[in-house]
N, C-alpha and C. Protein backbone atom coordinates (compact mmCIF):
# COMPACT_ATOMS: atom_id res chain seq x y z
N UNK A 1 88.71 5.73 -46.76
CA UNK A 1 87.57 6.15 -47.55
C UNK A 1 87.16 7.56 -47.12
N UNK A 2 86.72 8.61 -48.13
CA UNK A 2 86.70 9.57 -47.90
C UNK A 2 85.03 9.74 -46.91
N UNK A 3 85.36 10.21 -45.92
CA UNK A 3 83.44 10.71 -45.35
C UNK A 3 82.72 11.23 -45.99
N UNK A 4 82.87 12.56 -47.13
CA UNK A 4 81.97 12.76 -47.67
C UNK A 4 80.88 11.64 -48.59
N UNK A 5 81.94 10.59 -49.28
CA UNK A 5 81.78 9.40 -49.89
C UNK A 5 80.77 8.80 -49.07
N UNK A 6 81.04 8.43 -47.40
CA UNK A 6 80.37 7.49 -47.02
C UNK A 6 79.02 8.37 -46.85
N UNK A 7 78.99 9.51 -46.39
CA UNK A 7 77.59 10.22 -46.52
C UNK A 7 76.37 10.45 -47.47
N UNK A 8 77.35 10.32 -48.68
CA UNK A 8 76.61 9.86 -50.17
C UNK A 8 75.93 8.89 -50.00
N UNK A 9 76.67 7.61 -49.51
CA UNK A 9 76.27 6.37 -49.65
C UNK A 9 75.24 6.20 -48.60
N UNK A 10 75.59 7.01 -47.14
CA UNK A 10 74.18 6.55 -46.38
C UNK A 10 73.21 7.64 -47.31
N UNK A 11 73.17 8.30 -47.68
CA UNK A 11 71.76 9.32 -48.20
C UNK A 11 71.58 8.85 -49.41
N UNK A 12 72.07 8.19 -49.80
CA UNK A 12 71.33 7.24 -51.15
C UNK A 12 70.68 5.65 -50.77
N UNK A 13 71.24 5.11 -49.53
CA UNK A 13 70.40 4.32 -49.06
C UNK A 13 69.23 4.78 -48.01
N UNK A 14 69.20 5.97 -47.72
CA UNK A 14 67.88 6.79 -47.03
C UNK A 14 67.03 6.86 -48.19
N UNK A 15 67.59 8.05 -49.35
CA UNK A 15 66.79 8.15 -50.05
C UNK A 15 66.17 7.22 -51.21
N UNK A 16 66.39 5.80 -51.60
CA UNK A 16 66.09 4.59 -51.77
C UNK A 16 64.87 4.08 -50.87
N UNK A 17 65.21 3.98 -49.47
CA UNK A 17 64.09 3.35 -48.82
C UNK A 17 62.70 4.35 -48.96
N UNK A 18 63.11 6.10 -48.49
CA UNK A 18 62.01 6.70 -48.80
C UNK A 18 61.15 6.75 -50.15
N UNK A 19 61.99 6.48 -51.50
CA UNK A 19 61.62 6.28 -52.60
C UNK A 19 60.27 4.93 -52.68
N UNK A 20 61.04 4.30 -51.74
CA UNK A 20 60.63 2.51 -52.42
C UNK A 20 58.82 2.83 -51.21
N UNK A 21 58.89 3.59 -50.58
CA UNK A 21 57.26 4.23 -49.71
C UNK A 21 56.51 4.99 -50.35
N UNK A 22 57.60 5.98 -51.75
CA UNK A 22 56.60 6.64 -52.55
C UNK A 22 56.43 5.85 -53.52
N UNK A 23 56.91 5.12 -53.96
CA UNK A 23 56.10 4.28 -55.17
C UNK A 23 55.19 3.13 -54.63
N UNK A 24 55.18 2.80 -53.80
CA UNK A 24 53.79 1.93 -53.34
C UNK A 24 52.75 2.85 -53.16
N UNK A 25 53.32 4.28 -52.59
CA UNK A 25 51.87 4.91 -52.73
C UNK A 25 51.58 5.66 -54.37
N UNK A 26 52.46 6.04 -55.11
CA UNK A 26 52.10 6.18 -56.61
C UNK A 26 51.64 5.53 -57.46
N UNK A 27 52.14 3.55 -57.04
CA UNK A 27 51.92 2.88 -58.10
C UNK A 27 52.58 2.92 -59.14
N UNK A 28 53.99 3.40 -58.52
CA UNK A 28 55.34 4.15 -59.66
C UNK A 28 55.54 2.28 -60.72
N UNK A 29 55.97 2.13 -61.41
CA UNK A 29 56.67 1.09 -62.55
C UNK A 29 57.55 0.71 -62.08
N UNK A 30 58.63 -0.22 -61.85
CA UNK A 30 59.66 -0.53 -62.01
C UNK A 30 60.58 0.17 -62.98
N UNK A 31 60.29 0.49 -63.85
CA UNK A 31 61.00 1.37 -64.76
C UNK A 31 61.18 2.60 -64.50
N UNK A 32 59.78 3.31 -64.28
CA UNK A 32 60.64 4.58 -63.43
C UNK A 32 61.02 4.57 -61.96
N UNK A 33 60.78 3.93 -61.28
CA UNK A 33 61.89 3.70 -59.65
C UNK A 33 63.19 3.88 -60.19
N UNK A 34 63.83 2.85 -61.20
CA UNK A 34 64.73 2.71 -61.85
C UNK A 34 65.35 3.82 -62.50
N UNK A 35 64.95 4.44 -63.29
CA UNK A 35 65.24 5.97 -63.59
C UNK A 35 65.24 7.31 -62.88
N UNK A 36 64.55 6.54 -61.54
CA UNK A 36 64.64 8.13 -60.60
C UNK A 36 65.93 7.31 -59.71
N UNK A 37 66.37 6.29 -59.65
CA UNK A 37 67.27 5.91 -58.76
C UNK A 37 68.78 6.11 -60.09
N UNK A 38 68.65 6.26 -61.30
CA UNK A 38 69.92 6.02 -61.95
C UNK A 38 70.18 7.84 -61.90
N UNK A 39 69.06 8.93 -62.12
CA UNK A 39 69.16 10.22 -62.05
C UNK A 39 69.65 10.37 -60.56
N UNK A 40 69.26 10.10 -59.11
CA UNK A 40 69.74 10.24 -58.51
C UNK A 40 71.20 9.98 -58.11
N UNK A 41 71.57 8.89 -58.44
CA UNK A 41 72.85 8.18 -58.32
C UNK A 41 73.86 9.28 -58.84
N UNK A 42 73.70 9.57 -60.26
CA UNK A 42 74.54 10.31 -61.53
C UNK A 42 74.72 11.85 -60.81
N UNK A 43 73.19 12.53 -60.23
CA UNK A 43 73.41 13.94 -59.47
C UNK A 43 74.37 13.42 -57.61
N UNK A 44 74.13 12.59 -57.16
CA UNK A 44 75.45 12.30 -56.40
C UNK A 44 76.53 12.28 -56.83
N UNK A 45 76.78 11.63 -57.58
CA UNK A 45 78.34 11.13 -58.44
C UNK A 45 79.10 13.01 -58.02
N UNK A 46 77.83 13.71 -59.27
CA UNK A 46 78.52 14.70 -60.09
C UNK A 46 78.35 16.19 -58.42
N UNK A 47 77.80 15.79 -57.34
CA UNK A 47 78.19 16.70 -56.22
C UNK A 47 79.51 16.42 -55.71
N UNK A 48 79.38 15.12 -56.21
CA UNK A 48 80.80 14.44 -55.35
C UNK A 48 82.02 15.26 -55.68
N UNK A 49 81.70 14.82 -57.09
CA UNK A 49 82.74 15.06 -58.33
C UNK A 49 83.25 16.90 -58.14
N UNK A 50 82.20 17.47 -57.89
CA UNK A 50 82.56 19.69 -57.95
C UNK A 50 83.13 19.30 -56.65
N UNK A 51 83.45 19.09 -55.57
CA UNK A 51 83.64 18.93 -54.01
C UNK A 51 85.10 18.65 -54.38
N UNK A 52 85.35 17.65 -54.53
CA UNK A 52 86.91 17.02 -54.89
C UNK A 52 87.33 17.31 -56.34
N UNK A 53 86.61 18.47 -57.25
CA UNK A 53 87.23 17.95 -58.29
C UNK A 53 88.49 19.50 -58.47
């Protein structure tokens, strides 16, 4: 497995937990947690993607 890959994956489970501390203090929706976690995911993918592509 490539390291950059696994570094993605720990900084999207960092930035998940820090997320899931700002929406208890926003009072964020479920729906947008959800949309700031599918935008985040997609801007990982696509750093991944210019790196190796």
């Amino acid at each position: 497995m490539d390291t950059g890959l696994i570094l993605l994956v720990f900084l999207a489970l960092l930035f998940a937990w820090l997320l899931n501390k700002v929406r208890r203090f926003f009072r964020l929706s479920p729906v947008a947690y959800g949309g700031v976690m599918v935008v985040f995911v997609v801007a990982m993918l696509l750093i991944w993607g210019q790196q190796h592509g």
